[in-house]
Structure formats: structure tokens, C-alpha cells
Protein backbone atom coordinates (compact mmCIF):
# COMPACT_ATOMS: atom_id res chain seq x y z
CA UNK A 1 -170.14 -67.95 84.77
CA UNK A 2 -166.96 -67.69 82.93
CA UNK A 3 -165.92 -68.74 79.54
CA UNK A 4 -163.32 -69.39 77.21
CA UNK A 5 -162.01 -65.79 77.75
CA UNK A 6 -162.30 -66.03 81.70
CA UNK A 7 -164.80 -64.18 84.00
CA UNK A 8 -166.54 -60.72 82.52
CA UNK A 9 -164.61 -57.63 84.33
CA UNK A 10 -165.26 -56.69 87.70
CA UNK A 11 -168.92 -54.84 87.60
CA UNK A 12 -167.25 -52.52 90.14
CA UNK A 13 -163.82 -51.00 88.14
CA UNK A 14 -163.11 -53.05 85.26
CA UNK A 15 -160.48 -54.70 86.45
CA UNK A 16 -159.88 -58.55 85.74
CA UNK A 17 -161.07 -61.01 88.20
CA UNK A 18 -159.13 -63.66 88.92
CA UNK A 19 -159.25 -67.41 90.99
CA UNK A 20 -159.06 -66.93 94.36
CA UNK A 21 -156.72 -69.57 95.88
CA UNK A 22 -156.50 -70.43 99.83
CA UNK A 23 -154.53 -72.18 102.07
CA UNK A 24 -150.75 -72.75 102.62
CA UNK A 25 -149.48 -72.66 98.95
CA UNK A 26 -146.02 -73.66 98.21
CA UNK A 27 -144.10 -70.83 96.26
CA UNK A 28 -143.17 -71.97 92.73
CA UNK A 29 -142.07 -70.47 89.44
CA UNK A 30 -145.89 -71.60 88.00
CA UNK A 31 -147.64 -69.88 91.04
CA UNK A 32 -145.45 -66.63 90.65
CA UNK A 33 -146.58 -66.36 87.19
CA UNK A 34 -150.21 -67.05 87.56
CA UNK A 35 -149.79 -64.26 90.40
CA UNK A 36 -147.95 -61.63 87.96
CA UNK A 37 -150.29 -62.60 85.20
CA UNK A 38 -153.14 -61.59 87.05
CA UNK A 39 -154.94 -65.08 86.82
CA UNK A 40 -154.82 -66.03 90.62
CA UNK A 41 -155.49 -63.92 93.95
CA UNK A 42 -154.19 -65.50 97.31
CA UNK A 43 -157.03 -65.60 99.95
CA UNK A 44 -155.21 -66.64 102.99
CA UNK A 45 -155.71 -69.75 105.14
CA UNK A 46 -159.10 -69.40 106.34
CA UNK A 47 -161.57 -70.69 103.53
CA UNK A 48 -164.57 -68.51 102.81
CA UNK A 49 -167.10 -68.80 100.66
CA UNK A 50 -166.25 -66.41 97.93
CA UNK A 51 -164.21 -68.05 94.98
CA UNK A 52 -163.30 -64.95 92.97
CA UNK A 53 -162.13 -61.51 93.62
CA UNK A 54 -161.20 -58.63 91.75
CA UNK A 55 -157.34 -57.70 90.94
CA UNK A 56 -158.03 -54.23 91.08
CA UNK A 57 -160.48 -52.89 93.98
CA UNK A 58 -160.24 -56.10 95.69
CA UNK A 59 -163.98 -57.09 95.53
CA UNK A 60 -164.54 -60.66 96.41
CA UNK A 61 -167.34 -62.85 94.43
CA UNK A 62 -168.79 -66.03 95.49
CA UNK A 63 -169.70 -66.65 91.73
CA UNK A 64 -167.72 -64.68 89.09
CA UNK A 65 -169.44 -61.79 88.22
CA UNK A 66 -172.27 -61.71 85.55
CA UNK A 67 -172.01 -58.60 83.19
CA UNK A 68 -174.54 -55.94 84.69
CA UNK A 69 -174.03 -56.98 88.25
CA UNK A 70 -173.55 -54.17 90.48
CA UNK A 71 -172.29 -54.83 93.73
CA UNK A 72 -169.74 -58.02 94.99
CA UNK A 73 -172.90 -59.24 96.65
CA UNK A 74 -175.13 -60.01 93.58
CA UNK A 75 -177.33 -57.63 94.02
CA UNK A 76 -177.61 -54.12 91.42
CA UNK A 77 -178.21 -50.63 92.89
């Protein structure tokens, strides 16, 4: 779960993990910086059921990651 800080890195490569967001979004100033900053990941149109996904590899979490998880599925080696 995250906290104050955000989500724990991505179990896979460290990276942040960030909000994914779906649907149609309308381009603004707010949404170009959440983007840049790293704090938002656009999903596309079609709604899945993962909610978070990783800015670097790209792994997608239905939960945000808990600190020893292994794989974007939950489960560890």
C-alpha cells in the first residue's frame, strides 16, 4: 500500500511506480506535468484491472507493490 512518500520502488528495477490513468484524458498543462514528473502512466482506453505500473520496465500492478515482492503478479520467485 502506499504512503506518504508514494508506492515502494518497483520490486523488478527500482524504478518509481506511478498511477496508472485510463480513458480519453484531455491534455492539460497539470496532466503534462504529472506525466514528466513521473507520478502518472497513461493506460489507454480499455480499463484493466491493474492500477499501477512501473515507469521504468513497464510492469503493471493491480496493487502497488509491497517491498519484497518479486514478480508484477504478487507472487516471489
Amino acid at each position: 500500500m502506499p504512503n506518504e512518500q508514494g508506492p515502494p520502488p518497483c520490486p523488478r528495477c527500482g524504478h518509481r511506480v506511478a498511477r496508472l490513468v485510463y480513458g480519453r484524458v484531455r491534455r492539460s498543462a497539470e496532466l503534462q506535468r504529472a506525466l514528466d514528473a513521473g507520478e502518472v502512466v497513461l493506460a489507454g482506453c480499455v480499463v484493466g484491472v491493474h492500477r499501477w505500473a512501473c515507469t521504468g520496465c513497464g510492469a503493471r500492478y493491480a496493487d502497488a507493490p509491497e517491498p519484497g515482492q518479486d514478480r508484477p503478479d504478487g507472487s516471489t520467485a
